[in-house]
PDB file of N, CA and C in Angstrom:
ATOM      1  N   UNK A   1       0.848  -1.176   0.000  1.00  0.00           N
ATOM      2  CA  UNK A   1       0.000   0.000   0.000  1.00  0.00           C
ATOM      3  C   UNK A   1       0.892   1.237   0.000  1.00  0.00           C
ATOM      4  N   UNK A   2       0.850   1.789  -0.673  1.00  0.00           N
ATOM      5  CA  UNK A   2       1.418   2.859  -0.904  1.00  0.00           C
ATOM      6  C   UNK A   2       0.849   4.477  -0.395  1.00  0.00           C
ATOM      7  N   UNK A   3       1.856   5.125   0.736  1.00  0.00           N
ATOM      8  CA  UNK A   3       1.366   6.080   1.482  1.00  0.00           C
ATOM      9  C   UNK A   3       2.338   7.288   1.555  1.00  0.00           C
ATOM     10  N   UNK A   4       1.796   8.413   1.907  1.00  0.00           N
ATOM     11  CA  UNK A   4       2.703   9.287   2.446  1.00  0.00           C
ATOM     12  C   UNK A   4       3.404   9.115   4.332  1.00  0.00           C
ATOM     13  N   UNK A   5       4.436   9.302   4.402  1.00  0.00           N
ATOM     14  CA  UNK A   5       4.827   8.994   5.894  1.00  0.00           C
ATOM     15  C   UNK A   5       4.357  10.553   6.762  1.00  0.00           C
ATOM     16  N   UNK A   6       4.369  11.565   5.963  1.00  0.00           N
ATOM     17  CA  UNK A   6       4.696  12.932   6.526  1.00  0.00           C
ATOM     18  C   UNK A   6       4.901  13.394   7.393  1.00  0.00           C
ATOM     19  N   UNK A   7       6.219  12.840   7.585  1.00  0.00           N
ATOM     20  CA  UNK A   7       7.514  13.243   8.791  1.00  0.00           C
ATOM     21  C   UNK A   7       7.092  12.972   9.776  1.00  0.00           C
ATOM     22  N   UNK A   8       6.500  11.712  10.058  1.00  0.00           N
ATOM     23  CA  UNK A   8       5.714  11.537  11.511  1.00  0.00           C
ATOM     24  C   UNK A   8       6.044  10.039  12.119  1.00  0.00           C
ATOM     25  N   UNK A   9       6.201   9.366  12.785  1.00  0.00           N
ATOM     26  CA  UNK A   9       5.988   7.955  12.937  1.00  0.00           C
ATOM     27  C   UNK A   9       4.726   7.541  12.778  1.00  0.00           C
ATOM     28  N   UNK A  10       4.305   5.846  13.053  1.00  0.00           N
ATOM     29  CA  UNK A  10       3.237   5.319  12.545  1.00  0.00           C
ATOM     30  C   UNK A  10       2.042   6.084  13.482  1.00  0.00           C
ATOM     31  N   UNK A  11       2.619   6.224  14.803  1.00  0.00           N
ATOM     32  CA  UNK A  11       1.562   6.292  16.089  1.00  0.00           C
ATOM     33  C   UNK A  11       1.041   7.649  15.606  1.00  0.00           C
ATOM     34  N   UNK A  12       1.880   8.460  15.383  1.00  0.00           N
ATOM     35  CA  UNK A  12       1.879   9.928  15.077  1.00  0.00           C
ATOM     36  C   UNK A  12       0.434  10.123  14.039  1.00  0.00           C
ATOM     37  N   UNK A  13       1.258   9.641  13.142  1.00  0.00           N
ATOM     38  CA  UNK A  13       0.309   9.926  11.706  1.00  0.00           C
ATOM     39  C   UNK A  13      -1.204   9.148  11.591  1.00  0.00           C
ATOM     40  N   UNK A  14      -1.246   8.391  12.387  1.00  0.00           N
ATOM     41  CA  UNK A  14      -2.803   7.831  12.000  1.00  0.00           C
ATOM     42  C   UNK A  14      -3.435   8.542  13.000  1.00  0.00           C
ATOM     43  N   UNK A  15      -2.444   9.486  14.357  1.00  0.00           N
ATOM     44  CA  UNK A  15      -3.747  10.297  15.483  1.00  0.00           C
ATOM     45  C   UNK A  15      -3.945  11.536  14.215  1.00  0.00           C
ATOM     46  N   UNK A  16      -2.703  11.698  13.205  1.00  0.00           N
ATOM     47  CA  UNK A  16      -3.318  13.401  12.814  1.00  0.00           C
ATOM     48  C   UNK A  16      -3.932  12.945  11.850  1.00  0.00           C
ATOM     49  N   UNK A  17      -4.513  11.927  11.143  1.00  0.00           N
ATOM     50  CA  UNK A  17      -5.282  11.367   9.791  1.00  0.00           C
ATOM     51  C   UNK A  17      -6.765  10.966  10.413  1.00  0.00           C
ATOM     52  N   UNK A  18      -6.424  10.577  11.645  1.00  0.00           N
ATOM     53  CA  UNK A  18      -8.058  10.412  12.557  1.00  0.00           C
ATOM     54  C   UNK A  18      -8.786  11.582  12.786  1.00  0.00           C
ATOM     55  N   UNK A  19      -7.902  12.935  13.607  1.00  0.00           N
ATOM     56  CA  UNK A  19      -7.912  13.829  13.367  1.00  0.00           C
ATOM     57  C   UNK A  19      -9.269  14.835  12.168  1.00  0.00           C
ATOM     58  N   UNK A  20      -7.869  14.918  11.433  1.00  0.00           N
ATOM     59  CA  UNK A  20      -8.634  15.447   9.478  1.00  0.00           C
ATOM     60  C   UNK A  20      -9.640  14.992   9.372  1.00  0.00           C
ATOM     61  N   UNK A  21      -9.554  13.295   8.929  1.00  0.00           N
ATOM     62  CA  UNK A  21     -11.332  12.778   9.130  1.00  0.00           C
ATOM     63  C   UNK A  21     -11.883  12.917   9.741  1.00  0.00           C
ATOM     64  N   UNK A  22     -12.334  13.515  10.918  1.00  0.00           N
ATOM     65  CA  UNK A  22     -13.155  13.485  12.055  1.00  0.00           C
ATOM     66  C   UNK A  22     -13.562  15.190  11.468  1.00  0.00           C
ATOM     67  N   UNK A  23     -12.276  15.872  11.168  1.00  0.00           N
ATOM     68  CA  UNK A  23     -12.677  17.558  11.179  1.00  0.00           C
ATOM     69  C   UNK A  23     -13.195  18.026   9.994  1.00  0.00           C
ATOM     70  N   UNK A  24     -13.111  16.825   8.880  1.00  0.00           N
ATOM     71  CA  UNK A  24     -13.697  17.112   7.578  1.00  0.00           C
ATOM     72  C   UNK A  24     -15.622  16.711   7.560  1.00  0.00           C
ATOM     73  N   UNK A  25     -15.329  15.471   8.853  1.00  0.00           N
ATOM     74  CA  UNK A  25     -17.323  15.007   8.759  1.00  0.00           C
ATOM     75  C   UNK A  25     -17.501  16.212   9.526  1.00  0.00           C
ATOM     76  N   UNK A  26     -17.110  16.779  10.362  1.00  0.00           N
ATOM     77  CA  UNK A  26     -17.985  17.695  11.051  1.00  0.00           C
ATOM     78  C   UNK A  26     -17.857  18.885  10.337  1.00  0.00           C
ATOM     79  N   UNK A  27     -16.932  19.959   9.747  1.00  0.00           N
ATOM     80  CA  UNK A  27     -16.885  20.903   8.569  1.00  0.00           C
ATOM     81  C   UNK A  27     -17.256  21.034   7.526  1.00  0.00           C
ATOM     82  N   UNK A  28     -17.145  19.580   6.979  1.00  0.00           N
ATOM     83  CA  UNK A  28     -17.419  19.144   5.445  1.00  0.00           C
ATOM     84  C   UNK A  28     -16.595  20.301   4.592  1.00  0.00           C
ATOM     85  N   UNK A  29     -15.286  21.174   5.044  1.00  0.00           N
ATOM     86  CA  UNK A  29     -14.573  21.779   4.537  1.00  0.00           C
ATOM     87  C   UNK A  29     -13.192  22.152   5.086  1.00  0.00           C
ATOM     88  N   UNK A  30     -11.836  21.508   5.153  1.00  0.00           N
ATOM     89  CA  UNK A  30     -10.605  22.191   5.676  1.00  0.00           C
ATOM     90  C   UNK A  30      -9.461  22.967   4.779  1.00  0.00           C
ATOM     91  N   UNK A  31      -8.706  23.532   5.424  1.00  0.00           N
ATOM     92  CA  UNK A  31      -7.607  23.876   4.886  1.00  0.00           C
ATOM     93  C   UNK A  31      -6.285  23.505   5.558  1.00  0.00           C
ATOM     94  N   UNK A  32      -5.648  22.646   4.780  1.00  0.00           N
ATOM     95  CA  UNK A  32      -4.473  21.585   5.307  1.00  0.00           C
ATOM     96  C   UNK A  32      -3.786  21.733   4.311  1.00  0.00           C
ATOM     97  N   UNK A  33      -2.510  21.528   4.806  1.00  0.00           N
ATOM     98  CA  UNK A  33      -0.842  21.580   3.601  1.00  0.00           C
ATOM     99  C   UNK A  33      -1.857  20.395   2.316  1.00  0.00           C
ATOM    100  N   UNK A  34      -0.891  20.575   1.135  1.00  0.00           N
ATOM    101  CA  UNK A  34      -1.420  19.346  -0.073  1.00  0.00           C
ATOM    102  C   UNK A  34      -1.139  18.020   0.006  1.00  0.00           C
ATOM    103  N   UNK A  35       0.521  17.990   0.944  1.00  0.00           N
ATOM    104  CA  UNK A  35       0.427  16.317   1.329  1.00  0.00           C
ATOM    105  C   UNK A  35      -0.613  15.983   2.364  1.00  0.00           C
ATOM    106  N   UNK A  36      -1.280  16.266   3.097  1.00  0.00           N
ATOM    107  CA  UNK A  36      -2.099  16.098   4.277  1.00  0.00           C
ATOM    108  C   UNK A  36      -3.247  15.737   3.228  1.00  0.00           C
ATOM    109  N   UNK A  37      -3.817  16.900   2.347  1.00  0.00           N
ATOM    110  CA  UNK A  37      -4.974  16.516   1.874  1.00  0.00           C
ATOM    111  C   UNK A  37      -5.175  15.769   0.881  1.00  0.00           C
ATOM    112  N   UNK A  38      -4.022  15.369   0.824  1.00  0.00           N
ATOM    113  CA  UNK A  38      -4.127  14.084  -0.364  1.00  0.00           C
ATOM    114  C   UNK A  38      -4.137  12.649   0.209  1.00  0.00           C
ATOM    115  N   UNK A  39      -3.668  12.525   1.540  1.00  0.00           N
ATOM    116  CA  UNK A  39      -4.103  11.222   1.998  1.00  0.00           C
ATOM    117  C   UNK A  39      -4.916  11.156   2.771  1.00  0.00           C
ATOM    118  N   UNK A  40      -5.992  12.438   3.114  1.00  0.00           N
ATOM    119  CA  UNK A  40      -6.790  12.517   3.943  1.00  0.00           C
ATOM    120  C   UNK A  40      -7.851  12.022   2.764  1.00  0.00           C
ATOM    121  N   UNK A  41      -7.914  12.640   1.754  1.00  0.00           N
ATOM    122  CA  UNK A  41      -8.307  12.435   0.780  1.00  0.00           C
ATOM    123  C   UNK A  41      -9.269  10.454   0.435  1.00  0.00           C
ATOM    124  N   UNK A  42      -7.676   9.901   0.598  1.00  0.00           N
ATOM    125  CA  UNK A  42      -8.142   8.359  -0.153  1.00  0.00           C
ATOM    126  C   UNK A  42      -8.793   7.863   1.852  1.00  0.00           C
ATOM    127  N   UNK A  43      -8.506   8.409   3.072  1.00  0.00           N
ATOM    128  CA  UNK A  43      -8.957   8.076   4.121  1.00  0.00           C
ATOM    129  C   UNK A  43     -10.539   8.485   4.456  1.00  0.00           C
ATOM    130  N   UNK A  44     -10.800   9.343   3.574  1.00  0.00           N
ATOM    131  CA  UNK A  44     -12.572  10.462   4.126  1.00  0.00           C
ATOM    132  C   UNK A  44     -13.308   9.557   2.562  1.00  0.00           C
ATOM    133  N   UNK A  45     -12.658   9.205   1.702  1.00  0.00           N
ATOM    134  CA  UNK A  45     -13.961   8.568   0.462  1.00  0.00           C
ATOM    135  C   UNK A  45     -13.984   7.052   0.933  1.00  0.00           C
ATOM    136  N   UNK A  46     -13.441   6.487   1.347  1.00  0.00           N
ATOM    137  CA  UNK A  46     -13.259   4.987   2.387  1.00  0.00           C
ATOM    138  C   UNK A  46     -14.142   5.177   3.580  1.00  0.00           C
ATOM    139  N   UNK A  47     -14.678   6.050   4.447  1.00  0.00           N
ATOM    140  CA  UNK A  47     -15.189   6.388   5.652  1.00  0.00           C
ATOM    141  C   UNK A  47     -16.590   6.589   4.518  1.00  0.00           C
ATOM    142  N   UNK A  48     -16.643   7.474   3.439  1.00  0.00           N
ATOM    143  CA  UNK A  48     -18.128   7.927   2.772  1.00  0.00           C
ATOM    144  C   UNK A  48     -18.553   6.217   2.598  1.00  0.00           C
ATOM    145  N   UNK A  49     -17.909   6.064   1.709  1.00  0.00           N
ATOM    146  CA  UNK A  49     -17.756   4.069   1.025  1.00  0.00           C
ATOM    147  C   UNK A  49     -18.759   3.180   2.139  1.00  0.00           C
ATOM    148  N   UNK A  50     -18.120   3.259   3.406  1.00  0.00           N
ATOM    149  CA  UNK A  50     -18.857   2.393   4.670  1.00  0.00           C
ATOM    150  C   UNK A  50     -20.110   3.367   5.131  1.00  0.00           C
ATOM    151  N   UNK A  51     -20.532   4.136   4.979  1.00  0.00           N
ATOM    152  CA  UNK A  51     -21.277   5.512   5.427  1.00  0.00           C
ATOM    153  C   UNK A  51     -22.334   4.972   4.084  1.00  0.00           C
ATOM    154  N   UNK A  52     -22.429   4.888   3.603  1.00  0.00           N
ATOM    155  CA  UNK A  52     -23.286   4.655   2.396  1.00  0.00           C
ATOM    156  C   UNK A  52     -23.273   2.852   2.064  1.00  0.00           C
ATOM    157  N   UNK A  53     -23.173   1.965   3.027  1.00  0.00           N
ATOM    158  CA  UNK A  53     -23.243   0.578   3.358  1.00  0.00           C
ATOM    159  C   UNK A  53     -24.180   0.736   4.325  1.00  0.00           C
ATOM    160  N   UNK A  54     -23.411   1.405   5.533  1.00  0.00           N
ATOM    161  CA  UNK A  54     -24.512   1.592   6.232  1.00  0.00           C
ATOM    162  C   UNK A  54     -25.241   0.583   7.314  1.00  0.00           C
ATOM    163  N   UNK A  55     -24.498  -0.335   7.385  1.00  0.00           N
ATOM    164  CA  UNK A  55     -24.782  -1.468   8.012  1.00  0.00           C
ATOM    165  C   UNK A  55     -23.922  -1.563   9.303  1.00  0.00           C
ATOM    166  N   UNK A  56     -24.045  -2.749  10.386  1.00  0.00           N
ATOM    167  CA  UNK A  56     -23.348  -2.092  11.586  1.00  0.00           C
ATOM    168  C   UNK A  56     -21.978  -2.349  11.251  1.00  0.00           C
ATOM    169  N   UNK A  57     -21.668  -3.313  10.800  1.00  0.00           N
ATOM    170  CA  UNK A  57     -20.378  -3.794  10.895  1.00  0.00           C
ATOM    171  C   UNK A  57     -19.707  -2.507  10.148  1.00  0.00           C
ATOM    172  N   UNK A  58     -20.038  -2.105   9.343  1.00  0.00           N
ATOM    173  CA  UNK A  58     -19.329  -0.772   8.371  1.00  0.00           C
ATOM    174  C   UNK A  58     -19.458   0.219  10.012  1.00  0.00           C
ATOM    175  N   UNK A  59     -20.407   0.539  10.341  1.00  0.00           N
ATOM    176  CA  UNK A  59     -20.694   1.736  11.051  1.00  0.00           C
ATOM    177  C   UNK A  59     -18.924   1.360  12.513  1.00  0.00           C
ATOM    178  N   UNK A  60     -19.329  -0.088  12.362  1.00  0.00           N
ATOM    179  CA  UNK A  60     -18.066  -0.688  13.550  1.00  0.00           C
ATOM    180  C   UNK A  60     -16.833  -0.210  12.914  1.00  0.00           C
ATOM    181  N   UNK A  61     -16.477  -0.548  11.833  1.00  0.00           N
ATOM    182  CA  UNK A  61     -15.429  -0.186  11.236  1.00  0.00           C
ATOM    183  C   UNK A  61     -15.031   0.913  11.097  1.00  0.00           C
ATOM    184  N   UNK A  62     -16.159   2.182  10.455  1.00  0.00           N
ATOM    185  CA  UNK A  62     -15.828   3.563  11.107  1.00  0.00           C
ATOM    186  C   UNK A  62     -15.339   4.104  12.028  1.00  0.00           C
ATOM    187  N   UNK A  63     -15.829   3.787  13.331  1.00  0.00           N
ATOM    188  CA  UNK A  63     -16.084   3.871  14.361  1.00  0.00           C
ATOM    189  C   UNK A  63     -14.287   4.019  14.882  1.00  0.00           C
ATOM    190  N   UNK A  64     -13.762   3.203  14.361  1.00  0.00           N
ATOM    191  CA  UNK A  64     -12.171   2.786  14.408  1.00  0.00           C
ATOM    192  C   UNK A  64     -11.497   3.608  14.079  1.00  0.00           C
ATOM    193  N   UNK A  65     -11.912   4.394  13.183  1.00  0.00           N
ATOM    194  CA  UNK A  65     -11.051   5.715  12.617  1.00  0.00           C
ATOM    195  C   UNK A  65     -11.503   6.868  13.130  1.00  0.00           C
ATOM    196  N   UNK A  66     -13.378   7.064  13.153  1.00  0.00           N
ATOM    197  CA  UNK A  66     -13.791   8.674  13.369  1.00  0.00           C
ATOM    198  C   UNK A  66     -13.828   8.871  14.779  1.00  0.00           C
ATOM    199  N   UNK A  67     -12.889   9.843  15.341  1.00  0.00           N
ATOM    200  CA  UNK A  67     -13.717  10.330  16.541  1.00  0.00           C
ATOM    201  C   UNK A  67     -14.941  10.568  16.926  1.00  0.00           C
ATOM    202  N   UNK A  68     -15.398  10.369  18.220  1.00  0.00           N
ATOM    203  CA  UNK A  68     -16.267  10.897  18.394  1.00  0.00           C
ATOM    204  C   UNK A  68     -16.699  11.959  19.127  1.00  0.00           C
ATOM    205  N   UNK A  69     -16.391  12.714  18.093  1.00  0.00           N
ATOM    206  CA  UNK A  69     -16.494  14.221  18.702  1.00  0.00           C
ATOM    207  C   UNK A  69     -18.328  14.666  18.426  1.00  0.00           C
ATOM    208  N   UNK A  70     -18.539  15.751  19.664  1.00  0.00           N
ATOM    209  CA  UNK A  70     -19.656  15.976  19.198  1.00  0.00           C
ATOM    210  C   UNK A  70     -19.740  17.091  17.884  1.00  0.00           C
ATOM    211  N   UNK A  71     -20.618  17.261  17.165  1.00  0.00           N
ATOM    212  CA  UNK A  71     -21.460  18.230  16.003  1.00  0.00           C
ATOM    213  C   UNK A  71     -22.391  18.894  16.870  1.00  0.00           C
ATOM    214  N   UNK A  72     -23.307  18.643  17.353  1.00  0.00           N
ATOM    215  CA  UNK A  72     -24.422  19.455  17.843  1.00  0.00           C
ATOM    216  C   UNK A  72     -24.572  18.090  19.356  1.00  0.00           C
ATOM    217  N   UNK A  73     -25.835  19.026  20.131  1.00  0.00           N
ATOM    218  CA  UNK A  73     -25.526  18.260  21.365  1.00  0.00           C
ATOM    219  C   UNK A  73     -26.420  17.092  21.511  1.00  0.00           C
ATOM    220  N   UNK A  74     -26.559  16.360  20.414  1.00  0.00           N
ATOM    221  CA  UNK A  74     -27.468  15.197  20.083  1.00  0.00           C
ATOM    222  C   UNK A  74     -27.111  14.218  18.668  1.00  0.00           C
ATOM    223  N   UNK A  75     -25.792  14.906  18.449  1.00  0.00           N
ATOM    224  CA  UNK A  75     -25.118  14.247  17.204  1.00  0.00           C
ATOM    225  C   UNK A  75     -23.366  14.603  17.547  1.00  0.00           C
ATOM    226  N   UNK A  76     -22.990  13.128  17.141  1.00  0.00           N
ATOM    227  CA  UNK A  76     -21.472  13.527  16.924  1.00  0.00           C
ATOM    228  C   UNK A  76     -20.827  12.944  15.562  1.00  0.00           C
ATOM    229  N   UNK A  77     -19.877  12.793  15.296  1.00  0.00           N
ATOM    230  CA  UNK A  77     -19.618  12.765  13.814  1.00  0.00           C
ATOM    231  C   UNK A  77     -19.525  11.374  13.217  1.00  0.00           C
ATOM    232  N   UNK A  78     -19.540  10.292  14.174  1.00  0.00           N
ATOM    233  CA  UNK A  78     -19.987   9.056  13.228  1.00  0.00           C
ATOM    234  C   UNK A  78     -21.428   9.275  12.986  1.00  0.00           C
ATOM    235  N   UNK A  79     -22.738   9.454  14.257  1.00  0.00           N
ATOM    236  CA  UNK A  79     -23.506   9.672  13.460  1.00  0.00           C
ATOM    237  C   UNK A  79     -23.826  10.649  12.552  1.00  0.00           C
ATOM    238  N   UNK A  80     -23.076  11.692  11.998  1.00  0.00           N
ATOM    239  CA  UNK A  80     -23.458  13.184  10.857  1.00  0.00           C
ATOM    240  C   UNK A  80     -22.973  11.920   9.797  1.00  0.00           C
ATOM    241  N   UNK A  81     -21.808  11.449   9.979  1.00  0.00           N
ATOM    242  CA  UNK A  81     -20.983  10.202   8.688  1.00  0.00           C
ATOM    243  C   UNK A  81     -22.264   9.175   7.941  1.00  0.00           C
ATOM    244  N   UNK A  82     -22.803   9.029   8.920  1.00  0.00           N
ATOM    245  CA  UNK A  82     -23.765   7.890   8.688  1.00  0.00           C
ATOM    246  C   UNK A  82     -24.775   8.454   8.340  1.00  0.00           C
ATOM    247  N   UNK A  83     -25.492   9.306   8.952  1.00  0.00           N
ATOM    248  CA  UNK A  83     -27.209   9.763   8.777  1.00  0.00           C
ATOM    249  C   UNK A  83     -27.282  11.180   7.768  1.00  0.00           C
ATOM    250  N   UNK A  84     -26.152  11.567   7.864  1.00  0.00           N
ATOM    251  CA  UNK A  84     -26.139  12.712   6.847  1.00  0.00           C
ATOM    252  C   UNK A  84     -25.485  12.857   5.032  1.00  0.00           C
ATOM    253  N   UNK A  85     -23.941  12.360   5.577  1.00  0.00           N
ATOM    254  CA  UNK A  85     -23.163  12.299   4.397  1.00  0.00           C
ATOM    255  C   UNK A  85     -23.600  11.122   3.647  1.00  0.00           C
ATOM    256  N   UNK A  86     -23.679  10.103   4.145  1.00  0.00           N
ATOM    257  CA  UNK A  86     -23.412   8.747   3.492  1.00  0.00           C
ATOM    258  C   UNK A  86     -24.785   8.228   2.503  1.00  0.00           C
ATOM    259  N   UNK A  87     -25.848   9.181   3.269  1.00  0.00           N
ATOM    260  CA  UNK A  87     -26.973   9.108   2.019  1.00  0.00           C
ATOM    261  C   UNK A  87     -26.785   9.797   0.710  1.00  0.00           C
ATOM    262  N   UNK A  88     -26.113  10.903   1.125  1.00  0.00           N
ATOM    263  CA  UNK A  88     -26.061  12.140   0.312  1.00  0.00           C
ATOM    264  C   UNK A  88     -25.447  11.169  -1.207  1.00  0.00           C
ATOM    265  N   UNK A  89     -24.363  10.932  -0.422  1.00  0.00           N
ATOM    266  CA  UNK A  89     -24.170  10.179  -2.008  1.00  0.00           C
ATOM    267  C   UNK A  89     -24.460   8.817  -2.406  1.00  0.00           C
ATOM    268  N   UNK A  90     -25.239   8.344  -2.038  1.00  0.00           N
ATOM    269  CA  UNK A  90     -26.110   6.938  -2.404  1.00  0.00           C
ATOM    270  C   UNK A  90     -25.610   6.474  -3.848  1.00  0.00           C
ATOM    271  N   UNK A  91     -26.052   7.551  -4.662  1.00  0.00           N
ATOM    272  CA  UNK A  91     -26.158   7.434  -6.452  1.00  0.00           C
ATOM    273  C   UNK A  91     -24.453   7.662  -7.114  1.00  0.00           C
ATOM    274  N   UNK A  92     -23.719   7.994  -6.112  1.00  0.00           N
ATOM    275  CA  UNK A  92     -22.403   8.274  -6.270  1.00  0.00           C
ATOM    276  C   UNK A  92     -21.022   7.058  -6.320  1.00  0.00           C
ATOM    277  N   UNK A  93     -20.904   7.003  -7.655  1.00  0.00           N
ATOM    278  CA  UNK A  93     -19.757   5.496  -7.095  1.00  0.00           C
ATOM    279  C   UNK A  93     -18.636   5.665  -6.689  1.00  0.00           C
ATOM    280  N   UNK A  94     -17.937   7.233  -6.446  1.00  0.00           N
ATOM    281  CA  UNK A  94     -16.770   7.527  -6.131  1.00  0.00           C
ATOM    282  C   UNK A  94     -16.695   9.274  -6.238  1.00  0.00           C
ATOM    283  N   UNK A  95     -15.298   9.407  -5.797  1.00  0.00           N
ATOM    284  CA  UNK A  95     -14.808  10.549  -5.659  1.00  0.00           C
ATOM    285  C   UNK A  95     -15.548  11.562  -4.941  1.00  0.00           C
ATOM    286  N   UNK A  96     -15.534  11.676  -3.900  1.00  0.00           N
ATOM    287  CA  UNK A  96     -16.288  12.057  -2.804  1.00  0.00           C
ATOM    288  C   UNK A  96     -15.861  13.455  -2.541  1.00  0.00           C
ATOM    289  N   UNK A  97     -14.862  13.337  -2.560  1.00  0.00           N
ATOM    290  CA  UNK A  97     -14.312  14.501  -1.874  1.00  0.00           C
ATOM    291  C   UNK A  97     -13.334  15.534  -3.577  1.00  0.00           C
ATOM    292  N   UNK A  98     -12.750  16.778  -2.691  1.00  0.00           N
ATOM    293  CA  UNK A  98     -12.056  17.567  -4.381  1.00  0.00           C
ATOM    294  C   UNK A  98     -11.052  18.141  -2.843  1.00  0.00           C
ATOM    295  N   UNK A  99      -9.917  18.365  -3.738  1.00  0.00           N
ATOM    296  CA  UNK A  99      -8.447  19.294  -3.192  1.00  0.00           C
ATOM    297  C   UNK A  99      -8.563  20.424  -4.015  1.00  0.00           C
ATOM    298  N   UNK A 100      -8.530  21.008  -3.450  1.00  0.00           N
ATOM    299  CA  UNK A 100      -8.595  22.820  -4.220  1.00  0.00           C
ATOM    300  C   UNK A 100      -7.431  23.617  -4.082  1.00  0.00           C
ATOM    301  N   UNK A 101      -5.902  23.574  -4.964  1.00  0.00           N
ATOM    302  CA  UNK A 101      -5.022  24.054  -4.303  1.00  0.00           C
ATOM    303  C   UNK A 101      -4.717  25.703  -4.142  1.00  0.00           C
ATOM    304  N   UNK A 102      -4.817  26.142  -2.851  1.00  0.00           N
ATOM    305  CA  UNK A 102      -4.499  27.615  -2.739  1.00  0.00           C
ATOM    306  C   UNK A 102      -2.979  28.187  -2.323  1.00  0.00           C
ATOM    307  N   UNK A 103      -2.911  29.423  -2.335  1.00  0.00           N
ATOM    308  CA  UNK A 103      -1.896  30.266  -2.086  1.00  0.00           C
ATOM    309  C   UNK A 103      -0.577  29.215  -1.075  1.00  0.00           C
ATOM    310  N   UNK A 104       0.686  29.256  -1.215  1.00  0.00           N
ATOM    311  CA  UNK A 104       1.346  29.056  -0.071  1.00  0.00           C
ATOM    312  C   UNK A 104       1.301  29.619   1.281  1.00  0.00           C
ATOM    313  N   UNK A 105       1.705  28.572   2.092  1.00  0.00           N
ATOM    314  CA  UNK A 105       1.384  29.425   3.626  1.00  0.00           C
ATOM    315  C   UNK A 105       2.476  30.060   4.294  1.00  0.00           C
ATOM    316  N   UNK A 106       2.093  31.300   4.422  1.00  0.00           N
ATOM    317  CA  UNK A 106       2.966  32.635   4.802  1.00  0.00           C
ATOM    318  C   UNK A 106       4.055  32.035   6.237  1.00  0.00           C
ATOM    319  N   UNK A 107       5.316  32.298   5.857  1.00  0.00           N
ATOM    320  CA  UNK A 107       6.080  31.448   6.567  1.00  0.00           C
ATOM    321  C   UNK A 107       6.900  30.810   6.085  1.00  0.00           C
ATOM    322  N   UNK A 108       6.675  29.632   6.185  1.00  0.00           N
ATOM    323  CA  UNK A 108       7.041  28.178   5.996  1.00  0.00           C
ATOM    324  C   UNK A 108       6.578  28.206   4.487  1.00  0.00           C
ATOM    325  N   UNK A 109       5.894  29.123   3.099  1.00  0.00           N
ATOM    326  CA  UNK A 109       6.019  28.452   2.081  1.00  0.00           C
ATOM    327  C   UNK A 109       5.029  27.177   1.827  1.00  0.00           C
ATOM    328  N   UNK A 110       4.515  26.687   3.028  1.00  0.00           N
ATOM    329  CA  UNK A 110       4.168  25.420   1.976  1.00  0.00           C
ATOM    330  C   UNK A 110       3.508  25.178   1.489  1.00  0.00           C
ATOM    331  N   UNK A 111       3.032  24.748   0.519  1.00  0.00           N
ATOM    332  CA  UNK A 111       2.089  24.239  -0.481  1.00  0.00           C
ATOM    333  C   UNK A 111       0.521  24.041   0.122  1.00  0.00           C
ATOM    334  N   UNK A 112      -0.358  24.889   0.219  1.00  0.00           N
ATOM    335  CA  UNK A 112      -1.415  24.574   1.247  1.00  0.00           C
ATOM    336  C   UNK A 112      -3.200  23.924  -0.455  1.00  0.00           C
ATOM    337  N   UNK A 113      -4.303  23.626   0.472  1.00  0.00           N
ATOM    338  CA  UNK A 113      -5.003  22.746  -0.165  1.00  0.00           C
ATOM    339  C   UNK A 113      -5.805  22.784   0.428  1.00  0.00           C
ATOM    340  N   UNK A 114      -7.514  23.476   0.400  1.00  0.00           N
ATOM    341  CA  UNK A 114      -8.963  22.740   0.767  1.00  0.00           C
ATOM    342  C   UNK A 114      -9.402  21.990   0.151  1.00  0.00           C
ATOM    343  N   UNK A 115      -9.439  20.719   1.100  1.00  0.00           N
ATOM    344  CA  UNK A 115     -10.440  19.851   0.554  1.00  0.00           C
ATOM    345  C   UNK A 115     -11.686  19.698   1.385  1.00  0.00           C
ATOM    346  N   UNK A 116     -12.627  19.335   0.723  1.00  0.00           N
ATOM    347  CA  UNK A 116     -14.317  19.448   1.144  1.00  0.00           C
ATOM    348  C   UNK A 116     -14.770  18.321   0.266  1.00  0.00           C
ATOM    349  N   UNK A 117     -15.946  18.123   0.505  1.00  0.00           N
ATOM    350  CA  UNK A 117     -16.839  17.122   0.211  1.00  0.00           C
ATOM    351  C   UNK A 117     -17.499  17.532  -1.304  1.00  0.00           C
ATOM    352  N   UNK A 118     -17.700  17.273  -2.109  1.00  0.00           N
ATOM    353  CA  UNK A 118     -18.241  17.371  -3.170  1.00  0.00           C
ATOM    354  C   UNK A 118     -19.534  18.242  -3.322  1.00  0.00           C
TER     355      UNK A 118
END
């Protein structure tokens, strides 16, 4: 499987990729460097994928990656993943999400990128 490491160890990089996914179901819009949003990318249309299955074992499997942070004080973001997004694209066989690349970030230069949900 072929991945980006981005300068992190293993432990590191799957808390800041749990992270992104968790801050993209509840935003449905971020702004993150372009390596970030490119593997957040193939991690948030895999989370839509089981979200639009819809069944528990998918919802279990989510569950593994999305925080559960709250959205509102009667929803948190596996259920917005499940009851909101994952219908949305029912009729959809892919590509869930778009990278939009903007300006470099003042500083550091680097290559920055919103990605959002379709």
């Amino acid at each position: 499987m072929a991945y980006s490491k981005l300068s992190r160890t293993s432990d590191q990089r799957k808390a800041l990729l749990r992270d992104l996914v968790t801050d993209i179901i509840i935003n449905e819009r971020i702004v993150t460097t372009e390596a970030k949003a490119k593997e957040l990318k193939k991690l948030a249309d895999k989370m839509v994928t089981l979200a639009k299955n819809g069944s528990l074992a998918a919802r279990r499997q989510a569950a593994e990656t999305v925080r559960l942070e709250a959205v509102t004080e009667k929803q948190n973001a596996l259920q917005k993943l499940f009851d909101e997004i994952g219908p949305r694209y029912k009729d959809r066989t892919g590509g869930y999400t778009r990278i939009i690349k903007t300006v470099p970030r003042r500083g550091d230069a680097a290559p920055m990128a919103i990605i959002e949900f379709v």
